[in-house]
Protein backbone atom coordinates (compact mmCIF):
# COMPACT_ATOMS: atom_id res chain seq x y z
CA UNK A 1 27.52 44.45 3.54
CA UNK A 2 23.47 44.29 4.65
CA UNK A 3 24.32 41.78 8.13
CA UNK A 4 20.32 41.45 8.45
CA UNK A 5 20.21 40.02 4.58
CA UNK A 6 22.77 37.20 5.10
CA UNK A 7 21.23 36.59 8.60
CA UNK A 8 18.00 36.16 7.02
CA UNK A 9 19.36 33.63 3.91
CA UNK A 10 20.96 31.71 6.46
CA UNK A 11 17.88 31.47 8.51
CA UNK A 12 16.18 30.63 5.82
CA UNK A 13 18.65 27.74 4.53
CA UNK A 14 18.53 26.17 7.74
CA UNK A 15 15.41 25.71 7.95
CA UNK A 16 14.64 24.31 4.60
CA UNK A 17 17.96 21.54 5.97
CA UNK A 18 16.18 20.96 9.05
CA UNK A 19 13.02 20.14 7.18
CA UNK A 20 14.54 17.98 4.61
CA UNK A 21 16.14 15.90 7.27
CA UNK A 22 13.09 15.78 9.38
CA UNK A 23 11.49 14.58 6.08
CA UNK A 24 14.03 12.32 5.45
CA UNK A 25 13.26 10.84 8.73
CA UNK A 26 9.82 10.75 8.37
CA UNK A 27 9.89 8.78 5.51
CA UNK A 28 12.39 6.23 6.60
CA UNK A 29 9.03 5.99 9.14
CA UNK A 30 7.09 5.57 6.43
CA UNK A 31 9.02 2.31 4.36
CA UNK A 32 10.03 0.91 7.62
CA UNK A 33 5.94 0.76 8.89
CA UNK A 34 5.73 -0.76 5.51
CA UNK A 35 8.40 -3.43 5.34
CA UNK A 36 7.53 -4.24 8.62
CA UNK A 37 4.04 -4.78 7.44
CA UNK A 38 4.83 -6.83 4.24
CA UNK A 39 7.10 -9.17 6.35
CA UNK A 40 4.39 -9.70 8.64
CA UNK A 41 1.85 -10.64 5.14
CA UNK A 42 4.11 -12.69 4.18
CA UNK A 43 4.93 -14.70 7.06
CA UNK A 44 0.99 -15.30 7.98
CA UNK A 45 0.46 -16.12 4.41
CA UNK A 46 3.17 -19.22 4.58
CA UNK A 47 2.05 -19.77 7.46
CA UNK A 48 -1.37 -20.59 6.50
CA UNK A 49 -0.71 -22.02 3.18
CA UNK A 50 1.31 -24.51 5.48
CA UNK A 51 -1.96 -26.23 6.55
CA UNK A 52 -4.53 -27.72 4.26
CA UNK A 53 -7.12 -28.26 7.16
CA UNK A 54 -6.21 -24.19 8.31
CA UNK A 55 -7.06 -23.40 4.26
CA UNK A 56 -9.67 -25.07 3.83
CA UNK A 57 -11.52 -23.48 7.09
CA UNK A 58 -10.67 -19.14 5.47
CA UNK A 59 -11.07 -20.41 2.15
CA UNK A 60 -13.65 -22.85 1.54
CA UNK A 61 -16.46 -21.69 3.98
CA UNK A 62 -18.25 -18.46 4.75
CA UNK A 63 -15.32 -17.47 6.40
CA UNK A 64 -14.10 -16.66 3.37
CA UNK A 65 -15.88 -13.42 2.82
CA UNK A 66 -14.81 -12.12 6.34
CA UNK A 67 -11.39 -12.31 5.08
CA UNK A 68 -11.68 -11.15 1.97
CA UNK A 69 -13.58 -7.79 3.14
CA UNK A 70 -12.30 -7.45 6.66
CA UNK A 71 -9.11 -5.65 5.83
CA UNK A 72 -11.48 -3.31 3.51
CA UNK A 73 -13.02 -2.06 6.90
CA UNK A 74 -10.27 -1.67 8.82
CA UNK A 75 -8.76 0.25 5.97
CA UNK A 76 -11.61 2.65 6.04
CA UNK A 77 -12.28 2.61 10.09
CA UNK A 78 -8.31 3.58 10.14
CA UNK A 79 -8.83 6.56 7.68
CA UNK A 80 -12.04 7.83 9.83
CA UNK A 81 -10.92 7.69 13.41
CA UNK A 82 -7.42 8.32 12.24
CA UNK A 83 -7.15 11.54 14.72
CA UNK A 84 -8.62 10.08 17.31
CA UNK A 85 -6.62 7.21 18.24
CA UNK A 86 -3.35 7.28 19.83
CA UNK A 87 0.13 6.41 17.95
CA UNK A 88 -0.14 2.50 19.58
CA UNK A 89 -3.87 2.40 18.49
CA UNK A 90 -3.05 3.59 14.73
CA UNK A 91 -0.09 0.69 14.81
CA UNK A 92 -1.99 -1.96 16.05
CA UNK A 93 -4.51 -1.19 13.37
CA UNK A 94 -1.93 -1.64 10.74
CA UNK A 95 -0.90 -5.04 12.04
CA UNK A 96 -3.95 -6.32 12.65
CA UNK A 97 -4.62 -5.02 8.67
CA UNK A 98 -1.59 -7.18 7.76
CA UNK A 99 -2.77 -10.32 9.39
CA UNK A 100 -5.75 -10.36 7.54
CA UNK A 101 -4.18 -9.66 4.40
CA UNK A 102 -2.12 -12.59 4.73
CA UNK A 103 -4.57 -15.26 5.75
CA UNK A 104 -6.44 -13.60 2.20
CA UNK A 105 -3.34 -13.91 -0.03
CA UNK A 106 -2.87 -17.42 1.41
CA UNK A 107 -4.01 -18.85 -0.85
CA UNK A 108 -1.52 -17.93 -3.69
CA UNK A 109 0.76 -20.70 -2.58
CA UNK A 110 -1.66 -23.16 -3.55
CA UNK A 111 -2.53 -21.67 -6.97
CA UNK A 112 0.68 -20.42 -7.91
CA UNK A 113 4.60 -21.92 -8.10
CA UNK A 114 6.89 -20.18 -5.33
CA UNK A 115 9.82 -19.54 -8.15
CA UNK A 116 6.60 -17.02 -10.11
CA UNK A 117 5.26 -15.75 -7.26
CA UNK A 118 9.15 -14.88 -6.32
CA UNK A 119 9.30 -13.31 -9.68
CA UNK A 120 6.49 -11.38 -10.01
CA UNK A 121 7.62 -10.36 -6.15
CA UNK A 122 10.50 -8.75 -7.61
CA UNK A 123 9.11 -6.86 -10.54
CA UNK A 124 6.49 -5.36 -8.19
CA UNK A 125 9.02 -4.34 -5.91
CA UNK A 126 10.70 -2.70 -9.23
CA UNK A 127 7.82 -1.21 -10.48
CA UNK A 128 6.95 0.05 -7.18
CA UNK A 129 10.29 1.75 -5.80
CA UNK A 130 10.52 3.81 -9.36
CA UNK A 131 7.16 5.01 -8.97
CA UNK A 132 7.99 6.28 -5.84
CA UNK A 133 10.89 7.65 -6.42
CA UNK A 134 9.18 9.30 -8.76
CA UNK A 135 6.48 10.42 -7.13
CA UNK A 136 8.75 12.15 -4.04
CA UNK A 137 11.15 13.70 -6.65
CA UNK A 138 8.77 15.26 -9.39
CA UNK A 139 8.05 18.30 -9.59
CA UNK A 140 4.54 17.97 -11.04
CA UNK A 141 1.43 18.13 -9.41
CA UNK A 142 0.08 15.01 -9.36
CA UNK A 143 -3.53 15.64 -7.43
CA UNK A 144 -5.19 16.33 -11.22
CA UNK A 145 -4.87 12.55 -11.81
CA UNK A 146 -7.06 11.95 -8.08
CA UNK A 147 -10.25 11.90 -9.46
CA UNK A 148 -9.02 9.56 -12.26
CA UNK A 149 -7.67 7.18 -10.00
CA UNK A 150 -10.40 6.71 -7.30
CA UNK A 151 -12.66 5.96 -10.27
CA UNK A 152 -10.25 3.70 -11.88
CA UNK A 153 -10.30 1.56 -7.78
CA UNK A 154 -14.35 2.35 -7.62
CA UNK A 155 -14.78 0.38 -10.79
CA UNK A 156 -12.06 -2.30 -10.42
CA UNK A 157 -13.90 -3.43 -7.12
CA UNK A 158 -17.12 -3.44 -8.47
CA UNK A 159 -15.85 -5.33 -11.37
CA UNK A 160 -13.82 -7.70 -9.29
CA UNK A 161 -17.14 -8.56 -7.05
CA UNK A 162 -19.01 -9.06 -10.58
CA UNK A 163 -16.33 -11.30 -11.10
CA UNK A 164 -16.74 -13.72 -8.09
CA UNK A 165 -19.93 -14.71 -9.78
CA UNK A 166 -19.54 -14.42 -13.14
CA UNK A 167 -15.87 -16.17 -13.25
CA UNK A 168 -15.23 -14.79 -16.08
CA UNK A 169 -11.46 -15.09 -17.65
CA UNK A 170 -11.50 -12.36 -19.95
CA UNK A 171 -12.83 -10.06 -17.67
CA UNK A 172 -10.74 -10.87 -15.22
CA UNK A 173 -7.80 -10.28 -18.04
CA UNK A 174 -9.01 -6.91 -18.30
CA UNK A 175 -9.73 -5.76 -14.75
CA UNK A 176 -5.85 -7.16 -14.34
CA UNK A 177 -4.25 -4.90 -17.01
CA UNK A 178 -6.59 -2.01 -15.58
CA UNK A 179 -5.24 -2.56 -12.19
CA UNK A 180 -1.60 -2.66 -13.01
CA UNK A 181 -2.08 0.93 -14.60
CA UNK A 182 -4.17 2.50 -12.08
CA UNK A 183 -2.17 1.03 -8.87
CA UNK A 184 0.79 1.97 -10.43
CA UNK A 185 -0.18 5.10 -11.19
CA UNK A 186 -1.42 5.45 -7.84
CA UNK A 187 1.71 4.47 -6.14
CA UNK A 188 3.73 7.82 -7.45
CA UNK A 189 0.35 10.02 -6.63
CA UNK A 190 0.36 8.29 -2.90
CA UNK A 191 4.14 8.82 -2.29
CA UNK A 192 3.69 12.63 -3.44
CA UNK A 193 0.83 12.75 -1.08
CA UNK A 194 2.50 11.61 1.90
CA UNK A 195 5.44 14.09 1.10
CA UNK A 196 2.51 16.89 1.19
CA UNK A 197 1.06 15.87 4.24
CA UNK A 198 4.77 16.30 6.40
CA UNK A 199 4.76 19.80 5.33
CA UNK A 200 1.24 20.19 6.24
CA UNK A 201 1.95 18.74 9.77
CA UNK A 202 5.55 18.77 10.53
CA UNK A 203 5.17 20.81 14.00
CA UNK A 204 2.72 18.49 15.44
CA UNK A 205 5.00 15.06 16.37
CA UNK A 206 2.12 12.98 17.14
CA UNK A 207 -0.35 13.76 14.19
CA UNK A 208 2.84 13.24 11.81
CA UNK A 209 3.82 9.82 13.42
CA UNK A 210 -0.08 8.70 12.64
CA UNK A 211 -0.01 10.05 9.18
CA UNK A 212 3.49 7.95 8.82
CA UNK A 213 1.66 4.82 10.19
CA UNK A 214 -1.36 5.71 7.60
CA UNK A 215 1.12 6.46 5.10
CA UNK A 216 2.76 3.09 5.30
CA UNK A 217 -0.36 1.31 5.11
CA UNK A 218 -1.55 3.57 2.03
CA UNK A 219 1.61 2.58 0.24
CA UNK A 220 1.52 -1.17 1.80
CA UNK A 221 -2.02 -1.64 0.01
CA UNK A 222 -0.50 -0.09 -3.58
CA UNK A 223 1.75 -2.27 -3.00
CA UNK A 224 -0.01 -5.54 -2.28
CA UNK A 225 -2.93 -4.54 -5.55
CA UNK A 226 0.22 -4.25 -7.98
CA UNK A 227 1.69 -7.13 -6.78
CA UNK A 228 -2.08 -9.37 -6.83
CA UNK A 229 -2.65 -8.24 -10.58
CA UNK A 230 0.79 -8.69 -12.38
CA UNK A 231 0.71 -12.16 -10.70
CA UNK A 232 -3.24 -13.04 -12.50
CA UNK A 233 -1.25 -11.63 -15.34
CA UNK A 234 2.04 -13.28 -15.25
CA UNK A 235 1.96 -16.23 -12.54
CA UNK A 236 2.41 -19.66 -13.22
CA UNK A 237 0.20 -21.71 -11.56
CA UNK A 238 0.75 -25.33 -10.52
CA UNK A 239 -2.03 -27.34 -12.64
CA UNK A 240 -0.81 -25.75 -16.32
């Protein structure tokens, strides 16, 4: 019997365990940065929806527009100084991202019933765990659909800001049933990402703790877009 052969299939199994248990890990990092995120959205956004005057002041003056494209920047400030913070800077990002998500989706509680917002909650959470499941188990490379995708978000914001001053129902019909595609779509591609990234940074502990953190909030904002278009599509609001 060749001792070096079975030393080096050993060697080599236990390193492929050790990395699929670090990954495992790493992406229990991942959907716990996230939950922990949502909970937070969800909490500011009942919070806020609990007072008409607080409402009225991030919805119904020029305030408005701060909240609406604040958590934009910080999306893309996080993605550009990503390296360069530390671990605690990269988290506080993400909640700070959160908060200002949820004073944006505030407003959903006044325009929609709880019992469809509840429902819709639940098929995006559907929708969203099989597409990541997906995404982390396939076997297909998924980057040939990138450039597809960030054109598919390019022209759903630009739409969307058309939108605001055309207020246009159809439209806004469409861009819905476009973003329920492309987010969806873009929830399996993001989860395969992230996957791709441990492997590409698994012996540095810091840099893979930020790219969980930036993970999380990459996933958190698929997330939130799926869930913000199947509700224009299927909510219920309160004056029908």
């Amino acid at each position: 019997m060749n001792f070096d052969n079975v030393k080096s299939v050993y060697e080599s199994t236990s390193q492929k365990t050790h990395y699929d248990w670090g990954l495992r890990e790493y992406l229990l990092r991942v959907y716990q940065y996230m939950a922990f995120a949502l909970a937070l959205t969800a909490l500011i956004s009942m919070g806020a929806a609990s007072s008409t005057e607080f409402l009225h002041l991030i919805h119904a003056t020029p305030l408005k527009w701060i909240v609406v494209f604040a958590p934009l920047g910080m999306a893309f400030y996080m993605g550009s100084r990503l390296m360069s913070m530390s671990v605690t800077g990269v988290q506080t990002c993400l909640m700070i991202f959160a908060t200002l998500m949820g004073l944006s989706l505030s407003s959903i509680f006044i325009v929609y019933t709880g019992e469809s917002i509840a429902k819709v909650f639940f098929i995006t959470a559907s929708t969203f765990g099989a597409m990541s499941i997906y995404g982390h188990s396939t076997k297909r490379d998924l980057t040939n659909m990138r450039s597809f995708l960030i054109m598919g978000v390019i022209g759903i914001l630009i739409a969307s800001v058309v939108n605001i001053f055309m207020q246009s129902g159809a439209m806004q019909f469409v861009i819905s049933v476009i973003g329920v595609g492309v987010f969806t779509l873009l929830t399996a591609y993001d989860a395969q990402k992230i996957k791709t990234m441990y492997y590409q940074t698994q012996n540095n502990a810091e840099v893979t703790q930020k790219l969980a953190i930036y993970g999380s909030l990459t996933l958190y904002m698929d997330f939130i877009n799926l869930f913000v278009f199947l509700l224009q599509l299927f909510g219920v609001r309160k004056n029908d």
